[in-house]
Protein backbone atom coordinates (compact mmCIF):
# COMPACT_ATOMS: atom_id res chain seq x y z
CA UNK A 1 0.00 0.00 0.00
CA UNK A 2 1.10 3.49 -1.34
CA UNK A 3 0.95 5.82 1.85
CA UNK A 4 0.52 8.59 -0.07
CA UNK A 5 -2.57 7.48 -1.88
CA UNK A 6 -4.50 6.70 1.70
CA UNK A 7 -5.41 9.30 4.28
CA UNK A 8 -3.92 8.84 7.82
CA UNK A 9 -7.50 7.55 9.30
CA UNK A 10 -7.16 4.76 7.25
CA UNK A 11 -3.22 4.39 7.51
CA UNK A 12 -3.66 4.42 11.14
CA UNK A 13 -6.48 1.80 10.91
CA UNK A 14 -4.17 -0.33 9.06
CA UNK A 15 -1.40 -0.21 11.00
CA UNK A 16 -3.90 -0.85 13.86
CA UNK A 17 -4.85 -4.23 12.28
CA UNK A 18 -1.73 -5.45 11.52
CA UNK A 19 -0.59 -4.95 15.24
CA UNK A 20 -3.75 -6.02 17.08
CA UNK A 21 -3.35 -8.68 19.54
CA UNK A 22 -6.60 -10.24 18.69
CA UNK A 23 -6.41 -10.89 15.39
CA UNK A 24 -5.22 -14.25 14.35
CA UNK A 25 -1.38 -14.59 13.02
CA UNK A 26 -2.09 -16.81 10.61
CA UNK A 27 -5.53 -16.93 9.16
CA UNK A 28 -6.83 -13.38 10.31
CA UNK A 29 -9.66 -14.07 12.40
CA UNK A 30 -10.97 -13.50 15.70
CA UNK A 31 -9.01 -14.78 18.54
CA UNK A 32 -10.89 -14.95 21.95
CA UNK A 33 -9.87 -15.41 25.69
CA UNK A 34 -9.18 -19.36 27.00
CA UNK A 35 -9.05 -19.12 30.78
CA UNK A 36 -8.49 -22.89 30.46
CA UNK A 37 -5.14 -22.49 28.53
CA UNK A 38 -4.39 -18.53 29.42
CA UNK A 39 -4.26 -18.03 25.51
CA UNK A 40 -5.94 -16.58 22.94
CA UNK A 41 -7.33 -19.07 20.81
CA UNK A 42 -8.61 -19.39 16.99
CA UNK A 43 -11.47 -21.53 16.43
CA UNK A 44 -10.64 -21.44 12.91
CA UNK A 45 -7.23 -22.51 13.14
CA UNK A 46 -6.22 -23.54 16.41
CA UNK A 47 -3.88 -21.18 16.93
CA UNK A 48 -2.70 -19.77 19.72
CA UNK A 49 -1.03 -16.59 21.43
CA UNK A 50 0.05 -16.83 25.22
CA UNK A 51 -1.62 -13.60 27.27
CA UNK A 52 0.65 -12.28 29.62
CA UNK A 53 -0.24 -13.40 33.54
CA UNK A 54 2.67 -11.86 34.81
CA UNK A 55 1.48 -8.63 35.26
CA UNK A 56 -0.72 -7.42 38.22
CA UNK A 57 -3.05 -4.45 39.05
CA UNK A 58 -0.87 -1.57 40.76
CA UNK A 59 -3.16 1.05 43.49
CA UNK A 60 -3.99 4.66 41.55
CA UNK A 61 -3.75 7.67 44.12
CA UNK A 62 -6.76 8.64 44.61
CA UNK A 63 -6.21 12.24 43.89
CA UNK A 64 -6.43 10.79 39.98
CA UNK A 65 -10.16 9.56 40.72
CA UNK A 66 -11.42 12.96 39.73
CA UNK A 67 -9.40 13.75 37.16
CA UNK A 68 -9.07 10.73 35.71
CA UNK A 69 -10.12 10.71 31.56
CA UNK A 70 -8.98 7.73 30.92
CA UNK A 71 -11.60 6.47 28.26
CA UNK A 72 -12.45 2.82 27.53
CA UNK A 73 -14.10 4.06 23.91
CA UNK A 74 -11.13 3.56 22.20
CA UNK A 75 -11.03 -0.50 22.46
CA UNK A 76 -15.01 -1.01 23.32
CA UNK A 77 -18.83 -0.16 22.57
CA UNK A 78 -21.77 -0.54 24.32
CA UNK A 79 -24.81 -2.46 23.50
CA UNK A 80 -28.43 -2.45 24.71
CA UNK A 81 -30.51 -5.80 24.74
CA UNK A 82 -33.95 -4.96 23.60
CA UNK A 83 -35.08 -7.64 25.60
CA UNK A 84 -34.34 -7.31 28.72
CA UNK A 85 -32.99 -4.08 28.77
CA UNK A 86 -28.86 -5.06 30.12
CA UNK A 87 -26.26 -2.87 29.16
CA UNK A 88 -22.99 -4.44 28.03
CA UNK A 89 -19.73 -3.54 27.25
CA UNK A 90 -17.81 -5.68 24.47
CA UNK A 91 -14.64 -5.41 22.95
CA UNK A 92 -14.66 -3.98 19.59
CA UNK A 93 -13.72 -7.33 17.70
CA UNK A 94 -16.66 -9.13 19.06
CA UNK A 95 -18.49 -10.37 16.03
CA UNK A 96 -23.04 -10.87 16.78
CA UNK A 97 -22.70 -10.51 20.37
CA UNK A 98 -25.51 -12.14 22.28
CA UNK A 99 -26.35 -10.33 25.71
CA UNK A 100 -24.50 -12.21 28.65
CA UNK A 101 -28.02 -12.01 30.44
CA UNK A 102 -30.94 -13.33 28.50
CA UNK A 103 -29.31 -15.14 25.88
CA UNK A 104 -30.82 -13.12 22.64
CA UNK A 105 -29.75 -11.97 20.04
CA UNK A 106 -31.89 -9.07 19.75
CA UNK A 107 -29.00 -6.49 21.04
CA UNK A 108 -28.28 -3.42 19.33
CA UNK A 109 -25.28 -0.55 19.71
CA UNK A 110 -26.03 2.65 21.32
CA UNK A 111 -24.34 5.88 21.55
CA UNK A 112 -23.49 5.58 25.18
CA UNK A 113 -20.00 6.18 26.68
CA UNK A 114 -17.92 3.14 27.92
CA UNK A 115 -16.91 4.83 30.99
CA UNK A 116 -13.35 4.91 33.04
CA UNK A 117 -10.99 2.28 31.22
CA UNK A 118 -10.69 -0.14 34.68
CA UNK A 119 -6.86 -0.26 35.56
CA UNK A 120 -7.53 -4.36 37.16
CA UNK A 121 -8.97 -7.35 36.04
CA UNK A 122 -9.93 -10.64 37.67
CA UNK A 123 -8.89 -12.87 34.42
CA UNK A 124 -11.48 -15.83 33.92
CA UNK A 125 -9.73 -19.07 35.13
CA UNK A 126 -12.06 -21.74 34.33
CA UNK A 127 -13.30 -22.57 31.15
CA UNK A 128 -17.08 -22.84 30.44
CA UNK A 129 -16.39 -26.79 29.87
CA UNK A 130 -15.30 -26.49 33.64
CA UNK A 131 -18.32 -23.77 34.64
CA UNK A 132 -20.63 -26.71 33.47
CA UNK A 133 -19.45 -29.49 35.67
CA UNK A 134 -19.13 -27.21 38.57
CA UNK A 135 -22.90 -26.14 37.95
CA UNK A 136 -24.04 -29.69 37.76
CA UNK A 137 -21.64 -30.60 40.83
CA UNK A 138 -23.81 -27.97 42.98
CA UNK A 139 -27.21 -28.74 41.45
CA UNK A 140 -27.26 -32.54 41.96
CA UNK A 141 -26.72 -31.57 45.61
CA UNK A 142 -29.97 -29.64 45.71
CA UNK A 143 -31.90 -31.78 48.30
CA UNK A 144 -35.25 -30.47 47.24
CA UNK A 145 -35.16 -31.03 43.59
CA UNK A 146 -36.70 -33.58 41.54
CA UNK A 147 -34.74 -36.35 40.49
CA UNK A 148 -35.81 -36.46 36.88
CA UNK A 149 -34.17 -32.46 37.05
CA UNK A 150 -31.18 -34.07 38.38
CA UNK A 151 -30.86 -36.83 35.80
CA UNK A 152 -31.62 -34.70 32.85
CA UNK A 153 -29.41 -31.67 34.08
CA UNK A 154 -28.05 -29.50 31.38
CA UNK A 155 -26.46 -26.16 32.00
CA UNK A 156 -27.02 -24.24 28.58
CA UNK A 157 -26.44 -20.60 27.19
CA UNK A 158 -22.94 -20.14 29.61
CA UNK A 159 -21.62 -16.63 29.06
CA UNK A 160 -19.11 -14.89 30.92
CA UNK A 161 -19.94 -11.58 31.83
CA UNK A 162 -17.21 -9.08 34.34
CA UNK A 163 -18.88 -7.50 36.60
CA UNK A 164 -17.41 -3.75 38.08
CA UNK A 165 -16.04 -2.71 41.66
CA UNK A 166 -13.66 -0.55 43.38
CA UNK A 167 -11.64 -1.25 45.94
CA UNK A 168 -9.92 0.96 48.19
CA UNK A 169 -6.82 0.93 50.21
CA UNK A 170 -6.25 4.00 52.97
CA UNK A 171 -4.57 4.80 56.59
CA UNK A 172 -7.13 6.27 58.66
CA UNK A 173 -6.14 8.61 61.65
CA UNK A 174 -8.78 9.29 64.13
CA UNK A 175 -9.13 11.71 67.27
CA UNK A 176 -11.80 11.12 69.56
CA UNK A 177 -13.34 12.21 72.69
CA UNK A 178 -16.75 10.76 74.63
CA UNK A 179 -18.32 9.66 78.36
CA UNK A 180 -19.00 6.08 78.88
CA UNK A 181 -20.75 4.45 81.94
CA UNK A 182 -20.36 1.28 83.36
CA UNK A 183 -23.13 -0.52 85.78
CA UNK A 184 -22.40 -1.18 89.47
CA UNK A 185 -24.60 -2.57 91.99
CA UNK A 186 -25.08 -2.28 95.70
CA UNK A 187 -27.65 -4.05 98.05
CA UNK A 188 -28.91 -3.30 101.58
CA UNK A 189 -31.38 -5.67 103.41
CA UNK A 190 -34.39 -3.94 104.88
CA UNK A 191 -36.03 -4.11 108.66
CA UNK A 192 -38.00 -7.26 107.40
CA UNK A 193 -34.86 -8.88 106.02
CA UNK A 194 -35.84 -8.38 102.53
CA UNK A 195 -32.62 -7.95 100.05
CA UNK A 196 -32.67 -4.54 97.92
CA UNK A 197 -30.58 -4.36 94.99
CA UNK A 198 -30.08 -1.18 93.18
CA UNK A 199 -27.80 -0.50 90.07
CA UNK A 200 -25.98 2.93 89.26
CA UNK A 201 -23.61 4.22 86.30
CA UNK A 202 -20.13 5.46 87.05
CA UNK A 203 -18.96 7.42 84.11
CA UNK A 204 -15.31 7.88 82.82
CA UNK A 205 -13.92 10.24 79.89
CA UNK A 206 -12.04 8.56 77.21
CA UNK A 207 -9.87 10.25 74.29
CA UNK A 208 -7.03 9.77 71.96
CA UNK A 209 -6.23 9.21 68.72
CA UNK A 210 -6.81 5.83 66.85
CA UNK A 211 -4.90 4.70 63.35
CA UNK A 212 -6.09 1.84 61.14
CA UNK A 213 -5.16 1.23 58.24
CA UNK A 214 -7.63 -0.89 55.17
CA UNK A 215 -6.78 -2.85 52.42
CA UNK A 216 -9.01 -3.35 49.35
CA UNK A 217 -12.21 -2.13 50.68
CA UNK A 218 -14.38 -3.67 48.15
CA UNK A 219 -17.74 -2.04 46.48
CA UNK A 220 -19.37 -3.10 43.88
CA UNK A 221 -20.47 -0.49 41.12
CA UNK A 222 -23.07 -2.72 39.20
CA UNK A 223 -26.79 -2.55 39.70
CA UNK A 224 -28.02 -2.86 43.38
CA UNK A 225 -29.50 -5.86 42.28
CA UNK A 226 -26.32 -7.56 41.84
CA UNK A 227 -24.97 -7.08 45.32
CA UNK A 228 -26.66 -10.42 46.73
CA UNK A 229 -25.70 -12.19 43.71
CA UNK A 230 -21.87 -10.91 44.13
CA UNK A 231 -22.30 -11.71 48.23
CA UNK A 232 -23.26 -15.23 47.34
CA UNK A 233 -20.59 -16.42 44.79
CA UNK A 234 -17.91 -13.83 46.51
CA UNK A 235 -15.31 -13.76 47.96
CA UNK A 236 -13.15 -12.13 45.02
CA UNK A 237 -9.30 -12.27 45.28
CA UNK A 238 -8.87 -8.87 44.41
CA UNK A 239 -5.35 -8.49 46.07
CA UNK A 240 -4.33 -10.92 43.22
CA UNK A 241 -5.92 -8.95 40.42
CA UNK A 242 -4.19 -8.28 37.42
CA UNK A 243 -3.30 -5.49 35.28
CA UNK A 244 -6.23 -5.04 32.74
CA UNK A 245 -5.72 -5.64 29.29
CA UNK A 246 -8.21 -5.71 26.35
CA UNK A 247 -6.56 -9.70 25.92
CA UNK A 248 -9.57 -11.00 28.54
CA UNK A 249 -11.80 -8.91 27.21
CA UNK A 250 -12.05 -11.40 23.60
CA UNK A 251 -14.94 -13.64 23.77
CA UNK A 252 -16.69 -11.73 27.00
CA UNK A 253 -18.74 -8.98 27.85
CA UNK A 254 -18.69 -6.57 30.44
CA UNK A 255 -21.18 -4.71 32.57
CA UNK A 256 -21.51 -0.99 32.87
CA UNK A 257 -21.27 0.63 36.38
CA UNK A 258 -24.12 1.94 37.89
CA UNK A 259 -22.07 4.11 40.73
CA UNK A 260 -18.72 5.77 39.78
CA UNK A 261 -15.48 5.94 41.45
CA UNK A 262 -16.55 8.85 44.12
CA UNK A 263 -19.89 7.48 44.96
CA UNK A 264 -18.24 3.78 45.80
CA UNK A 265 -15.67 6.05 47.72
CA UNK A 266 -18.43 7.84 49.94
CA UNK A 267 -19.85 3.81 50.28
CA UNK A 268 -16.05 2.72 51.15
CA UNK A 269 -15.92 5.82 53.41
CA UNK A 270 -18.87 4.88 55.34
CA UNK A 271 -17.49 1.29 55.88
CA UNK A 272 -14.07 2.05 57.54
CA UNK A 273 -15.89 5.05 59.85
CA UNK A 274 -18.44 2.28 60.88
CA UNK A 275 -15.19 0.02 61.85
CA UNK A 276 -13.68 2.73 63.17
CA UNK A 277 -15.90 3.90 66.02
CA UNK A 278 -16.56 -0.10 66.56
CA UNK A 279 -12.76 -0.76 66.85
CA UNK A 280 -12.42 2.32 69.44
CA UNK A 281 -15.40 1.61 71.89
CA UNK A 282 -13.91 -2.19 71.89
CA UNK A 283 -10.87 -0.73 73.55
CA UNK A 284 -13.04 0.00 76.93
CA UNK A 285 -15.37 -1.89 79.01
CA UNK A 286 -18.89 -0.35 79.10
CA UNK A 287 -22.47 -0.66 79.41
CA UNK A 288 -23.95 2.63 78.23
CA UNK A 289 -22.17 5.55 75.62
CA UNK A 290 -23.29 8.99 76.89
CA UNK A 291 -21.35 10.84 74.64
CA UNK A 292 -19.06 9.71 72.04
CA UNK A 293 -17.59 11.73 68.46
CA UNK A 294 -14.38 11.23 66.06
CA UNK A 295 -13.26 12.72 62.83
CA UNK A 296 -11.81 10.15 61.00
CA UNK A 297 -9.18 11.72 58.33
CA UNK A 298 -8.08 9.60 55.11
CA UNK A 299 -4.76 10.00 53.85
CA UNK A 300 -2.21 7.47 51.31
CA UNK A 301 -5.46 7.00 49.64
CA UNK A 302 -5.57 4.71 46.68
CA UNK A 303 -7.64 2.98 44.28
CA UNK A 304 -8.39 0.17 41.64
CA UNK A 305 -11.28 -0.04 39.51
CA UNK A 306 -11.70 -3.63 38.78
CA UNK A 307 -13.57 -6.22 36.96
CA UNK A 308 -14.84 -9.46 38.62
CA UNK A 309 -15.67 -12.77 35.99
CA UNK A 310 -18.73 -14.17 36.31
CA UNK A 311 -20.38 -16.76 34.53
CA UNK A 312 -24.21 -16.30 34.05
CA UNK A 313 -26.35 -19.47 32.42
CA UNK A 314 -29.38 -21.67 33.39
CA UNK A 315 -30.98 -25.22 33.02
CA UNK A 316 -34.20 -25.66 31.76
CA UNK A 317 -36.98 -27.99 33.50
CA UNK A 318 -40.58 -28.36 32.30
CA UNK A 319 -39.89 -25.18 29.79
CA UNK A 320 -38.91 -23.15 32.63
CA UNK A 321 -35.68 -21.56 32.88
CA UNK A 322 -33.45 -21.44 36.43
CA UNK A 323 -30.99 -19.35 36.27
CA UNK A 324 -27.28 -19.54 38.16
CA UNK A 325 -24.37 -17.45 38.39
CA UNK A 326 -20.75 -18.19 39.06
CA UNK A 327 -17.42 -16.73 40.20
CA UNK A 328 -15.57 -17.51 37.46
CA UNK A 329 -12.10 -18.07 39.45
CA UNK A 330 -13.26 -20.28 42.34
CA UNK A 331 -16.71 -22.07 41.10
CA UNK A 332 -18.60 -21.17 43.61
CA UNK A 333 -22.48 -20.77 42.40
CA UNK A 334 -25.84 -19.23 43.68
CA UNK A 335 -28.85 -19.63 41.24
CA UNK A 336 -31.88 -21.17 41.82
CA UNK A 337 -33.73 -25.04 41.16
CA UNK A 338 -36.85 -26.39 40.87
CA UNK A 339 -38.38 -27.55 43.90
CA UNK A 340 -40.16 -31.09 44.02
CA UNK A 341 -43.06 -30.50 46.92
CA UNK A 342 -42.96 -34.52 47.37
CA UNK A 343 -39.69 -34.26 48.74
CA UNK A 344 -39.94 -30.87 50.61
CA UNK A 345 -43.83 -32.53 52.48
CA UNK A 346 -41.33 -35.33 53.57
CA UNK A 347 -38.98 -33.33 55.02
CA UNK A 348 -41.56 -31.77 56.92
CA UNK A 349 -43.00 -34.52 58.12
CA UNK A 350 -39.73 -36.35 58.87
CA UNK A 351 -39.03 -33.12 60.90
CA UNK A 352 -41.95 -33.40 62.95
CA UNK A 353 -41.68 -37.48 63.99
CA UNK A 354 -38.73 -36.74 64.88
CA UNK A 355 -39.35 -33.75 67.39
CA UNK A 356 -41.88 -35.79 68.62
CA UNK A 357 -39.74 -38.73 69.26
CA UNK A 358 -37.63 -36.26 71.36
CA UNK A 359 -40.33 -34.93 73.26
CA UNK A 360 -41.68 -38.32 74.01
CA UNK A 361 -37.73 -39.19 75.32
CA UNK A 362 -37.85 -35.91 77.24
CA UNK A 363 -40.74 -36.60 79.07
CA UNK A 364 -40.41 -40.08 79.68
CA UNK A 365 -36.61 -39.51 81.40
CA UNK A 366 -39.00 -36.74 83.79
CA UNK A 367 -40.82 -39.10 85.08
């Protein structure tokens, strides 16, 4: 190609596909993400390119949280499912992407901004081969469930979807003043010999100053309706997150957040102050707080804004869908099953003979 007879977007474009990562070195295609093998992979081909593991997340001061313009745009777009209504992020390269959520195909782009680029990633270790078993591991041990569910299990429609957070680090330095009281009793006996016992505070002034320092105070920046869901299939290793690249990104989608950095901060905030004041009272023995106020100050603040891999799928049982998700590092899964009422009336009753049983052993060793 003459470079004189192109303009420089479409040099630059060119140059830009001859050096991207995800394209594959010898047929051209897609390559996506294999947590399996930690490569990139061509399903055309079989090719593969080894993503670099060696590099992890480093803490941002958080002085940059504000100023920060560091823009995903440039290596994603966001789609809308018309659906169900998610909002995804996907990497530019990804070719009809499905939404992570519902499973359609009925997603379209939109003009909407990607957000902050996140600085951390928790990669995807396990494979959706692996996400399957581990699914049907946990389901099969579903006491309440039918066995025909069990014997016919089928996880279908696994996607991987990252989830976003923030975590925090920050020393804390805290002066404090307040009045505490502790109970004391004393007794006196009456003319008729009856005992009198009467209880009374005696109050002491505490003060001082109180340092703590917190690591990786973790909030989540996705819908509030993904907190449980996160709780259940958590925890995350985020002190062993890695430096993002676009690399784990191939083949998944991402979620937008739903709080930015400063309003996770003010959540993060509220956590350590809570810990805080509980950390100082523990210091004294007490039984009622008159009086008690601090001023926590935050300084060596930093930051990550992270993604978390989940895997989001379901199993279908008489043409109803049950939905799981799964921490896509450990395995660990929260979703729901069907519930067989047979097996759940059993239970009951099996509960009751046998509080029975035990009331009938109680009584009988009475008498």
């Amino acid at each position: 190609m003459n470079e004189e007879s192109v303009t420089p977007q479409e040099l630059a474009e060119a140059k830009e596909s001859a050096t991207e990562v995800s394209k594959c070195p010898s047929c051209g295609a897609n390559l996506t993400y294999n947590p399996a093998h930690g490569t990139l992979e061509c399903e055309y081909c079989g090719t593969e390119v080894k993503v670099d593991m060696t590099e992890y997340a480093e803490e941002i001061d958080f002085s940059k949280l504000v100023e920060d313009n560091r823009a995903w745009n440039d290596e994603t777009r966001v789609y809308v499912c018309n659906n169900c209504g998610a909002r995804q992020i996907l990497s530019k390269r990804e070719i009809a992407p499905k939404c992570a959520f519902c499973g359609t195909s009925n997603i379209v782009e939109t003009d909407s901004m990607s957000g902050l680029k996140p600085n951390a990633i928790l990669p995807f270790l396990l494979g959706k081969e692996s996400a399957g078993k581990f699914y049907t591991k946990w389901a099969k041990k579903k006491l309440f469930s039918p066995s025909s569910f069990k014997r016919d299990l089928k996880p279908e429609k696994i996607s991987g979807n990252y989830y976003p957070a923030f975590t925090f680090d920050s020393n804390t330095r805290t002066p404090y003043v307040g009045r505490l009281g502790e109970y004391y009793y004393t007794s006196h006996t009456d003319s008729k010999g009856r005992v009198h016992t009467t209880r009374h505070t005696r109050y002491f002034n505490i003060g001082g100053t109180y340092e703590m320092f917190f690591n990786d105070v973790f909030v989540q920046a996705s819908a509030p309706t993904d907190t449980k869901m996160l709780k259940k299939i958590g925890p995350f290793a985020t002190d062993d997150s890695h430096k993002y690249s676009s690399d784990f990104l191939h083949g998944f989608s991402a979620s937008q957040y739903e709080k930015d950095g400063l309003e996770c901060w003010k959540e993060a905030r509220g956590f350590m102050q809570s810990s805080v004041r509980a950390n100082i009272l523990s210091q004294y023995h007490y039984d009622v707080i008159e009086s008690f106020s601090f001023n926590m100050h935050c300084y060596n603040t930093t930051y990550k804004y992270l993604l978390l891999p989940v895997y989001i799928g379901h199993s279908e049982y008489k043409k109803k869908l049950y939905r799981f998700y799964m921490n896509g590092q450990s395995g660990k899964v929260w979703g729901k099953t069907p519930k067989s009422p047979v097996r759940i009336l059993t239970a009951v009753l099996l509960g009751l003979a046998v509080a029975a049983a035990v009331t009938v052993l109680c009584v009988m060793a009475a008498l």
